[in-house]
C-alpha atoms as a PDB file:
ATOM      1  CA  UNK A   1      72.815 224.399 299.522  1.00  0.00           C
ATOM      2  CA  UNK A   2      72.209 223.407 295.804  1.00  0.00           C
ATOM      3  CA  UNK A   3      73.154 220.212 294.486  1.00  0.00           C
ATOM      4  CA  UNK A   4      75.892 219.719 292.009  1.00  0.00           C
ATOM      5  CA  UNK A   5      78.302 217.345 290.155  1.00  0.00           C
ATOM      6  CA  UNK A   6      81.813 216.323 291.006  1.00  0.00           C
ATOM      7  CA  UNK A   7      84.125 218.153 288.836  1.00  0.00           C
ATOM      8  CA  UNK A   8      84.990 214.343 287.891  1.00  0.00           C
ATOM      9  CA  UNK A   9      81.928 213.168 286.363  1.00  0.00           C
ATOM     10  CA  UNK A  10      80.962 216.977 284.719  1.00  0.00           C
ATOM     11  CA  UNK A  11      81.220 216.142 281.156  1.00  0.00           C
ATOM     12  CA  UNK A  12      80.844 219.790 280.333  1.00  0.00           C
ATOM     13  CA  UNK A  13      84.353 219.865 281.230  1.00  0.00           C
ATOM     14  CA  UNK A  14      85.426 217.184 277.996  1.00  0.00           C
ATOM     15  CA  UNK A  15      82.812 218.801 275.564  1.00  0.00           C
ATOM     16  CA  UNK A  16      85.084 220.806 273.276  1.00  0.00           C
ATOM     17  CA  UNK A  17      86.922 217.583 273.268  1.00  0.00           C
ATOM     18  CA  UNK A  18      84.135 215.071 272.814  1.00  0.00           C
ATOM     19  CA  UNK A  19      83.193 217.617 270.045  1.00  0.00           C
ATOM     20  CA  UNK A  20      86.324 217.260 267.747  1.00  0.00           C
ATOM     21  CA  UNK A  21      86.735 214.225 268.531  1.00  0.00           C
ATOM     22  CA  UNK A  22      83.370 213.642 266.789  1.00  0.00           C
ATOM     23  CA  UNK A  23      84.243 215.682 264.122  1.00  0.00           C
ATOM     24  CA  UNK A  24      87.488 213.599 262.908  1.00  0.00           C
ATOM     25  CA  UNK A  25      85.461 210.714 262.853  1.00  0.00           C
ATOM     26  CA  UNK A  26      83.001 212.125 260.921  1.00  0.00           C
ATOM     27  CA  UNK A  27      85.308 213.443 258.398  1.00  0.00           C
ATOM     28  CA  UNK A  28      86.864 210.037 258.303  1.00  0.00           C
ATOM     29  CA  UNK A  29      84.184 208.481 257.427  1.00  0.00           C
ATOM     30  CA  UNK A  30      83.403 210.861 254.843  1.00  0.00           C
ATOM     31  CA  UNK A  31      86.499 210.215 253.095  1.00  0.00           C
ATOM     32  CA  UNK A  32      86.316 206.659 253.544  1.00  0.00           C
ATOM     33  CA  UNK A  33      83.105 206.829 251.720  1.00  0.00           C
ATOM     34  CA  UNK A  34      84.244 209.139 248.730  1.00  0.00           C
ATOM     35  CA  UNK A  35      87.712 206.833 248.240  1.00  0.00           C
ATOM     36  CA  UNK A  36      85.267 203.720 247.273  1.00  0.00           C
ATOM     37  CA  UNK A  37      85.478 203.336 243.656  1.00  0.00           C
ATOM     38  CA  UNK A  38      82.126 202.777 242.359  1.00  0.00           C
ATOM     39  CA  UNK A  39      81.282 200.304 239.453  1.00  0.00           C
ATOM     40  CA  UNK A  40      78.324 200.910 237.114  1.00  0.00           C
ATOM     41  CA  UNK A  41      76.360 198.181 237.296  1.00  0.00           C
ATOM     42  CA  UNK A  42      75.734 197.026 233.130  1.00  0.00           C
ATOM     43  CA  UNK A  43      73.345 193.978 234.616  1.00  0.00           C
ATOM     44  CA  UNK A  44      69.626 194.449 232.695  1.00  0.00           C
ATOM     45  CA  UNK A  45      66.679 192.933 235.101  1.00  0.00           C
ATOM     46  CA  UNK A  46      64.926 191.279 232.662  1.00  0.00           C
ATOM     47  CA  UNK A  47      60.735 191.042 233.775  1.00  0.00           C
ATOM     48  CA  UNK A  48      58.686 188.508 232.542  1.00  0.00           C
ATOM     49  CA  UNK A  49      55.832 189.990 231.043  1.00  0.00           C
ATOM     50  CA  UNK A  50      53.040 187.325 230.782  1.00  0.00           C
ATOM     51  CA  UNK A  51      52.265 186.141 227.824  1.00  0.00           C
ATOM     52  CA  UNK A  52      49.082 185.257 226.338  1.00  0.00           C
ATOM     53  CA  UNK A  53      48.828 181.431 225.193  1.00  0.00           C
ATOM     54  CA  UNK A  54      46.623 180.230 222.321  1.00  0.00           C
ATOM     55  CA  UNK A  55      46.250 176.622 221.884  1.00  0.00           C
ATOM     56  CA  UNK A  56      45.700 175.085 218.328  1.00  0.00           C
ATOM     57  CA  UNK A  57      44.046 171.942 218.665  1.00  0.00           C
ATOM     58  CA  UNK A  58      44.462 169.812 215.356  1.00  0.00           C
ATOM     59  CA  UNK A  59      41.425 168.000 214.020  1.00  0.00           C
ATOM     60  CA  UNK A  60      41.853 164.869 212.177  1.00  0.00           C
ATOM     61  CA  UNK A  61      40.194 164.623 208.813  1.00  0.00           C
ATOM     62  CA  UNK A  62      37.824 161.775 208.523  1.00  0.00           C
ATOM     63  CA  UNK A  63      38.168 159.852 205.117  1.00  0.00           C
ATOM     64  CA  UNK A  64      34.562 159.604 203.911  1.00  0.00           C
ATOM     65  CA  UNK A  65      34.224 156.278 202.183  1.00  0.00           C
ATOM     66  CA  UNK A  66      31.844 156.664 199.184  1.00  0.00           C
ATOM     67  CA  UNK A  67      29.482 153.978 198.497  1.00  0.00           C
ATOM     68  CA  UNK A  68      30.487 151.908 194.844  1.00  0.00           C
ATOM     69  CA  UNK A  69      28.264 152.755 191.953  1.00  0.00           C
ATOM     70  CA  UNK A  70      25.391 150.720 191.454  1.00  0.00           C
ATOM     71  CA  UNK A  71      26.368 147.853 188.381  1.00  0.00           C
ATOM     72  CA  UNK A  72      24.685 148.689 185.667  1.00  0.00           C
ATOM     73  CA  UNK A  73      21.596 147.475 184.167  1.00  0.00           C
ATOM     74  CA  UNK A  74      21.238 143.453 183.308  1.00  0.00           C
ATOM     75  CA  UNK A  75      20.440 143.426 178.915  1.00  0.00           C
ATOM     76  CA  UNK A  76      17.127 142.276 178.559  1.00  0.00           C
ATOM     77  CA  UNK A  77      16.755 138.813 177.815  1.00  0.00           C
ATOM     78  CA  UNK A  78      16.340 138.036 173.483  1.00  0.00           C
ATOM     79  CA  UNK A  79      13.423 137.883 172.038  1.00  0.00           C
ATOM     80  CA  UNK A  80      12.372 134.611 170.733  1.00  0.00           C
ATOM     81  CA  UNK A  81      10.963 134.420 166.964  1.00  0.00           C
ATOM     82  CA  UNK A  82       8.355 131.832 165.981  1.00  0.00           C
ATOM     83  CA  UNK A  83       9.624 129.699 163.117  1.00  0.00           C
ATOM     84  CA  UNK A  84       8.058 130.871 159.948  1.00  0.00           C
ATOM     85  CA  UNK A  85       7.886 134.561 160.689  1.00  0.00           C
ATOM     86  CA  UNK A  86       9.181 137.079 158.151  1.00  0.00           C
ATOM     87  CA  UNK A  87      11.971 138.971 159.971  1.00  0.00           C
ATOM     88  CA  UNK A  88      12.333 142.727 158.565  1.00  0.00           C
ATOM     89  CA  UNK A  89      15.716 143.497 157.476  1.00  0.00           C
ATOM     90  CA  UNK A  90      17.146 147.169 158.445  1.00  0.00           C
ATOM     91  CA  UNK A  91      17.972 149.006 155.343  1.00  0.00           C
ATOM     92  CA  UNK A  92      20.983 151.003 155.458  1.00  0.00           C
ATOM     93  CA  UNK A  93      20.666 154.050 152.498  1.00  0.00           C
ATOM     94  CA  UNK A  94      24.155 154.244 150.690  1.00  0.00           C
ATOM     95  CA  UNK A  95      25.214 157.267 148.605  1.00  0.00           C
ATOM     96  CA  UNK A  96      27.711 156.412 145.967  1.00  0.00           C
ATOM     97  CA  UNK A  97      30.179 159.329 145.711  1.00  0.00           C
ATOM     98  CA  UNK A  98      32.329 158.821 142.316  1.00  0.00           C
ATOM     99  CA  UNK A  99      35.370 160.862 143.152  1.00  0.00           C
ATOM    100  CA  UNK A 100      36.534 160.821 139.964  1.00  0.00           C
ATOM    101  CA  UNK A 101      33.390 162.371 137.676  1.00  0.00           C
ATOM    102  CA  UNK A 102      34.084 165.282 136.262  1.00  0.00           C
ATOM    103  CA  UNK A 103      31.992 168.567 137.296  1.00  0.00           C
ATOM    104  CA  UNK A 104      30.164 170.761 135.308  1.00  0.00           C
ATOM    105  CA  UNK A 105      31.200 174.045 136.076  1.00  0.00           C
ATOM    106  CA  UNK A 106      28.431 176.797 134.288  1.00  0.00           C
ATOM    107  CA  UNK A 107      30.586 179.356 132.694  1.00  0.00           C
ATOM    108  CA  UNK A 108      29.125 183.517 132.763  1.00  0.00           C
ATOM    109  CA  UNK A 109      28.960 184.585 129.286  1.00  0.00           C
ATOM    110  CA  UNK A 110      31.280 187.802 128.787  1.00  0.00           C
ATOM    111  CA  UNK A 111      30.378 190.460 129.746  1.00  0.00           C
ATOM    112  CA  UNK A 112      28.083 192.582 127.352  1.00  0.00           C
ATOM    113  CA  UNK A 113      29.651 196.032 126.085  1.00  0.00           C
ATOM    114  CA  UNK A 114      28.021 199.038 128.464  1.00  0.00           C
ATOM    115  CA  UNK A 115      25.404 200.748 126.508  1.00  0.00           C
ATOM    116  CA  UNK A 116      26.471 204.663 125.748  1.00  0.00           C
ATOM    117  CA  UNK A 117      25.974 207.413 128.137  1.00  0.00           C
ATOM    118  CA  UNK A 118      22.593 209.354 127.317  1.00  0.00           C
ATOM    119  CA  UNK A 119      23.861 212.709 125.597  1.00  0.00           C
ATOM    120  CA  UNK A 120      24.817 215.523 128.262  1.00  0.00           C
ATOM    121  CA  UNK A 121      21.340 218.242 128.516  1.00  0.00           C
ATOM    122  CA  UNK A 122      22.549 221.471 127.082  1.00  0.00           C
ATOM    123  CA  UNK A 123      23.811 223.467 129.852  1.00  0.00           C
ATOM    124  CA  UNK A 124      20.987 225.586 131.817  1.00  0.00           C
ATOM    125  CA  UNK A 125      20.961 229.189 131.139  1.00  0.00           C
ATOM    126  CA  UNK A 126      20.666 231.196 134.551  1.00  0.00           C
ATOM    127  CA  UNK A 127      17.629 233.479 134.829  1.00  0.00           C
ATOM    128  CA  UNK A 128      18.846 236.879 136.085  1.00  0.00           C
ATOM    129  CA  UNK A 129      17.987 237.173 139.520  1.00  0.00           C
ATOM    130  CA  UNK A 130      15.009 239.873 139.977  1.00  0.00           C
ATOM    131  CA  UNK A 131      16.611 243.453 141.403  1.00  0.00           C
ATOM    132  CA  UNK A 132      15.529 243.899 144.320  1.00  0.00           C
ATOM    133  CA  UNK A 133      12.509 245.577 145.374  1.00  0.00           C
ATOM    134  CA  UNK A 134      13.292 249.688 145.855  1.00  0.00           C
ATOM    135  CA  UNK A 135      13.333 250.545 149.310  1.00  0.00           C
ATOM    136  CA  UNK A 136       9.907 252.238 150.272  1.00  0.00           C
ATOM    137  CA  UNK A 137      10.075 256.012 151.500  1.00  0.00           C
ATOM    138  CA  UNK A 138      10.702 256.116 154.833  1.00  0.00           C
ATOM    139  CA  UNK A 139       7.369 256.814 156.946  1.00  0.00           C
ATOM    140  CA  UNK A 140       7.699 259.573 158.607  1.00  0.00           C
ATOM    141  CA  UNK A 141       5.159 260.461 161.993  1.00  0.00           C
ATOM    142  CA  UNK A 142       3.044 263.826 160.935  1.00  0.00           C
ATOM    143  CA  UNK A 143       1.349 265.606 163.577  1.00  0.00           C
ATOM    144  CA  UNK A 144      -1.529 267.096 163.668  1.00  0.00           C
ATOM    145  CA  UNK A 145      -1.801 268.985 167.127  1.00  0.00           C
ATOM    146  CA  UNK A 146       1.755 269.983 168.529  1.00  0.00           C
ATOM    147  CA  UNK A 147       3.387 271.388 171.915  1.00  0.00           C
ATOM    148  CA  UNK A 148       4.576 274.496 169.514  1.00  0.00           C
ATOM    149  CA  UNK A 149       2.351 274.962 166.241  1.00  0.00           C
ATOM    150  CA  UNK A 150       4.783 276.188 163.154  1.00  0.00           C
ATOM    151  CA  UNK A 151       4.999 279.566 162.423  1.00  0.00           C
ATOM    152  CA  UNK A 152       4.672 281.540 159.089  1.00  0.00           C
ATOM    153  CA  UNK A 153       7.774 283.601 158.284  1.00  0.00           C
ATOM    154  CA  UNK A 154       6.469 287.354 157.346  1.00  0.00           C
ATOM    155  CA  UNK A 155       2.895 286.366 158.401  1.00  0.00           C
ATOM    156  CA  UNK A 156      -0.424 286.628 156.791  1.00  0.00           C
ATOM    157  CA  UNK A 157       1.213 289.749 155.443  1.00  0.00           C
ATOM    158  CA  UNK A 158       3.892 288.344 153.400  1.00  0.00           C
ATOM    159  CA  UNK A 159       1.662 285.488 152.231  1.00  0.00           C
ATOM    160  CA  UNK A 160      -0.815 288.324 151.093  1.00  0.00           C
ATOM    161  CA  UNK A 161       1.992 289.890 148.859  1.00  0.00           C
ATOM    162  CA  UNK A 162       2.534 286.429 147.134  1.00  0.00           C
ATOM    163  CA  UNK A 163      -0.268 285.521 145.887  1.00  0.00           C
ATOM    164  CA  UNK A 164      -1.243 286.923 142.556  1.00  0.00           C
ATOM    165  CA  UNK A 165      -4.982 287.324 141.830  1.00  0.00           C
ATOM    166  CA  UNK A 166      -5.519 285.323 138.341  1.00  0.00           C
ATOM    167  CA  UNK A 167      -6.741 287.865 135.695  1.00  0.00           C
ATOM    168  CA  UNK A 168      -9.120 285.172 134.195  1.00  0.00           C
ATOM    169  CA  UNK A 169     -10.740 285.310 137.243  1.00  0.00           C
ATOM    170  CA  UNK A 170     -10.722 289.071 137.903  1.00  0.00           C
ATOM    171  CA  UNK A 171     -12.496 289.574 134.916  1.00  0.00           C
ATOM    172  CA  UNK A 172     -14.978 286.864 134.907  1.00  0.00           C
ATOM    173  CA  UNK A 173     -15.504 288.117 138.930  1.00  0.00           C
ATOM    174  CA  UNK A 174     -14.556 285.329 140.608  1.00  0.00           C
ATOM    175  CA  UNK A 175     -14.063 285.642 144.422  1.00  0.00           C
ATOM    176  CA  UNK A 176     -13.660 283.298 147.433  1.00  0.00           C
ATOM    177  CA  UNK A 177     -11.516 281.779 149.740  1.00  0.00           C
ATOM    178  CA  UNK A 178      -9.276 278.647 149.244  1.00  0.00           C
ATOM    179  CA  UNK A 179      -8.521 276.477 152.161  1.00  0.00           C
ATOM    180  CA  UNK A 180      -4.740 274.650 151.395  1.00  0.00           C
ATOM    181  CA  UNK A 181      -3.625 271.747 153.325  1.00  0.00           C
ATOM    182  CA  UNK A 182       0.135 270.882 153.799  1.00  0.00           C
ATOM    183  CA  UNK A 183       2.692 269.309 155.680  1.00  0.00           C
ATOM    184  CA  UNK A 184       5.356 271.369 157.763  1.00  0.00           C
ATOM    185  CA  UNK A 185       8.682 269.567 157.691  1.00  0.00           C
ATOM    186  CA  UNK A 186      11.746 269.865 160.515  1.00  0.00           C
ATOM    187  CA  UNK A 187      13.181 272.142 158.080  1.00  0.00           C
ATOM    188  CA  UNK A 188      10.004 274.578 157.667  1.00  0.00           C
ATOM    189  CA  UNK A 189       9.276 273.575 154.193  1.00  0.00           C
ATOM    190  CA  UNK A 190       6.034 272.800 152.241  1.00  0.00           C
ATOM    191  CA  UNK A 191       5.506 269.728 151.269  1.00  0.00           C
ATOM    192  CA  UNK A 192       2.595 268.038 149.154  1.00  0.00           C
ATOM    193  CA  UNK A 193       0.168 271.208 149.238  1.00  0.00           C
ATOM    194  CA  UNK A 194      -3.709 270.435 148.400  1.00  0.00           C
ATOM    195  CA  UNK A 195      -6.840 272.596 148.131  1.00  0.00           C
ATOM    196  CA  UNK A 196      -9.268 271.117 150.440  1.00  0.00           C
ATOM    197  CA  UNK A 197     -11.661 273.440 149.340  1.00  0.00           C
ATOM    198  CA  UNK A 198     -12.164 275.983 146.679  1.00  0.00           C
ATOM    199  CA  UNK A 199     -14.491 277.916 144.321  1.00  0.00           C
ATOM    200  CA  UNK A 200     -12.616 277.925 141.539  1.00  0.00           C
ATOM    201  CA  UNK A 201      -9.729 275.934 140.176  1.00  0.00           C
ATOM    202  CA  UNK A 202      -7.581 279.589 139.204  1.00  0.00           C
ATOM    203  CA  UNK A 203      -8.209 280.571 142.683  1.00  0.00           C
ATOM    204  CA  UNK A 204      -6.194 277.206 143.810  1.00  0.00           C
ATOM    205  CA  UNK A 205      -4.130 277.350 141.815  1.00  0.00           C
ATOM    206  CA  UNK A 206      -2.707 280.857 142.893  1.00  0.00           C
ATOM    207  CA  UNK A 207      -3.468 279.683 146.774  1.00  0.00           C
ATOM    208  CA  UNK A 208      -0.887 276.373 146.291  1.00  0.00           C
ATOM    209  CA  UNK A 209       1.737 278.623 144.587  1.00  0.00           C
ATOM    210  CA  UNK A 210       1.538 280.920 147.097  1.00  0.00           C
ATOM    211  CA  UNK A 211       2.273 278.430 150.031  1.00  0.00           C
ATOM    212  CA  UNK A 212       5.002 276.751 147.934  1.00  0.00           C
ATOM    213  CA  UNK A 213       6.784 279.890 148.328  1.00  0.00           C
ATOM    214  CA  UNK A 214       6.267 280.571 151.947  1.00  0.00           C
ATOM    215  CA  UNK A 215       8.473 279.189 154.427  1.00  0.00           C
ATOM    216  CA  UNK A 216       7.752 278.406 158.422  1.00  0.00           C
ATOM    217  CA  UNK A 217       9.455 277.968 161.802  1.00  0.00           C
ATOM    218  CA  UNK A 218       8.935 274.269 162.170  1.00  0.00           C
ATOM    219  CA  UNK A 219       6.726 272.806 164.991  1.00  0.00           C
ATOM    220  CA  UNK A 220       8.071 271.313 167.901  1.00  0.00           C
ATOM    221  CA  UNK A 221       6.977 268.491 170.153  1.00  0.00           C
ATOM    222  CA  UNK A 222       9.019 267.257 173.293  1.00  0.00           C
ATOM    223  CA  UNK A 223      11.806 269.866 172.196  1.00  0.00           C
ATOM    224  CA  UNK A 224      12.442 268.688 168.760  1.00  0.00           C
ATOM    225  CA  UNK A 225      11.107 269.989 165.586  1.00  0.00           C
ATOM    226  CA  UNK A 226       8.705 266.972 163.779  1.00  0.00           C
ATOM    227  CA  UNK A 227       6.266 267.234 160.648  1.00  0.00           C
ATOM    228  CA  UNK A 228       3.169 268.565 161.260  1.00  0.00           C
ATOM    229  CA  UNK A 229       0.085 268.944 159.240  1.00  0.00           C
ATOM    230  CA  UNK A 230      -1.326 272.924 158.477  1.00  0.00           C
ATOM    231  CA  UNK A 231      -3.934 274.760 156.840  1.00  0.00           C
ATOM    232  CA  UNK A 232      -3.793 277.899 155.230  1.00  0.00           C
ATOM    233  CA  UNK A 233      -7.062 280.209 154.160  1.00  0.00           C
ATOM    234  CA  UNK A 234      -6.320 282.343 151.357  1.00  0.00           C
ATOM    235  CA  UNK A 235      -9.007 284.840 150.642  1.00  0.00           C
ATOM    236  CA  UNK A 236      -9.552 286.390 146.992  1.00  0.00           C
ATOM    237  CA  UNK A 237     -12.004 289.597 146.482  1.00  0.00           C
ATOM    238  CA  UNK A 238     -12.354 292.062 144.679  1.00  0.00           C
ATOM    239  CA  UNK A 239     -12.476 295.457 145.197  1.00  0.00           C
ATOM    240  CA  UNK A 240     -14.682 298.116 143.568  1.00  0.00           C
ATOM    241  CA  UNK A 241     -12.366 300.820 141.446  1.00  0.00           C
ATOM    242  CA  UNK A 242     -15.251 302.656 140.538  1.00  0.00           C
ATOM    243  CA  UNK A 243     -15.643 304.786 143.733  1.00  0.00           C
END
């Protein structure tokens, strides 16, 4: 048989009981609690920090007593003089000042009249300036060997039909060739024609008239046309009419 509890002393039989029971008072005290009113407390706690003390400790000044100045010293004692000796006397230089003499005050004669001003020089004349030098011809480069050498316009052809054989010197039988020496502007004209060598002076001077009147592609160096210096031969001879 198992044991159990008297139906008396069973407290599960009070538990829903005991349980409100507990709850009321719980809820009493709640509101008990909550009805308080509650003060806000405005008291500060003050702390005492510590604080750091510094002593000042006062020191008496001490009154230094200065010693008196010595007295000064005693005057010697005077001299005695023997009776009978000559006692020098210190002379004391005056200066008589006579505030009422009269003082001569030297007095600049006038002033002399200023001499004349030495005549004025005659005005300079100007020299004319000298005119200025006349520009010198400009230099120009001449060539003598070119990229492209100038050529003669007609050829040795066309110069052949301008020269004219001198009759002076067809009669007198004169032959020969003239060399001419000239410059070959950009343009292709002659310029400052010379025989350079020649058998007779008619022959050269039909060989420069000639050139004057011949006309040439101009040389060319670096792919522009430039002065360049040429020589013509010009051949005179004469043929035989007899045959």
């Amino acid at each position: 048989m198992m044991p159990h509890k008297a139906p008396h002393a069973d407290t599960r039989n009070h538990y829903r009981l005991f349980q409100e029971i507990g709850i009321v008072m719980s809820l009493s005290v709640a509101i008990a609690v909550f009805s308080i009113p509650m003060r806000a407390s405005n008291e500060v706690m003050a702390t005492e920090t510590p604080t750091e003390v510094i002593e000042i400790e006062r020191v008496e000044q001490t009154q230094q007593i200065q010693p008196p100045p010595p007295p000064p010293p005693a005057p010697p004692p005077p001299r005695e003089v023997p009776d009978g000796a000559d006692i020098e006397e210190e002379v004391i230089q005056s200066i008589d000042l006579d505030l009422g003499a009269e003082v001569a005050v030297p007095i600049a004669p006038p002033d002399a009249p200023a001499p004349p001003p030495p005549p004025a020089a005659p005005p300079e004349t100007e020299t004319p300036a000298p005119p200025p030098p006349e520009p010198e011809p400009e230099a120009y480069e001449v060539f003598d060997v070119v990229e492209q050498e100038p050529v003669l316009i007609g050829g040795v052809e066309g110069l052949r039909a301008r020269v004219e054989y001198p009759e002076m010197a067809r009669q007198a039988g004169v032959e020969g060739t003239v060399y001419v020496q000239f410059i070959v502007d950009e343009t292709g004209r002659v310029l400052d024609p010379v025989a350079i060598r020649s058998p007779n002076d008619l022959l050269t001077n039909a060989a420069i008239q000639a050139v004057l009147e011949s006309e040439f592609v101009p040389g060319q160096q670096r792919g522009r046309a430039v002065r360049v210096r040429f020589t013509v031969p010009v051949k005179f001879q004469l043929r035989d009419t007899r045959r």
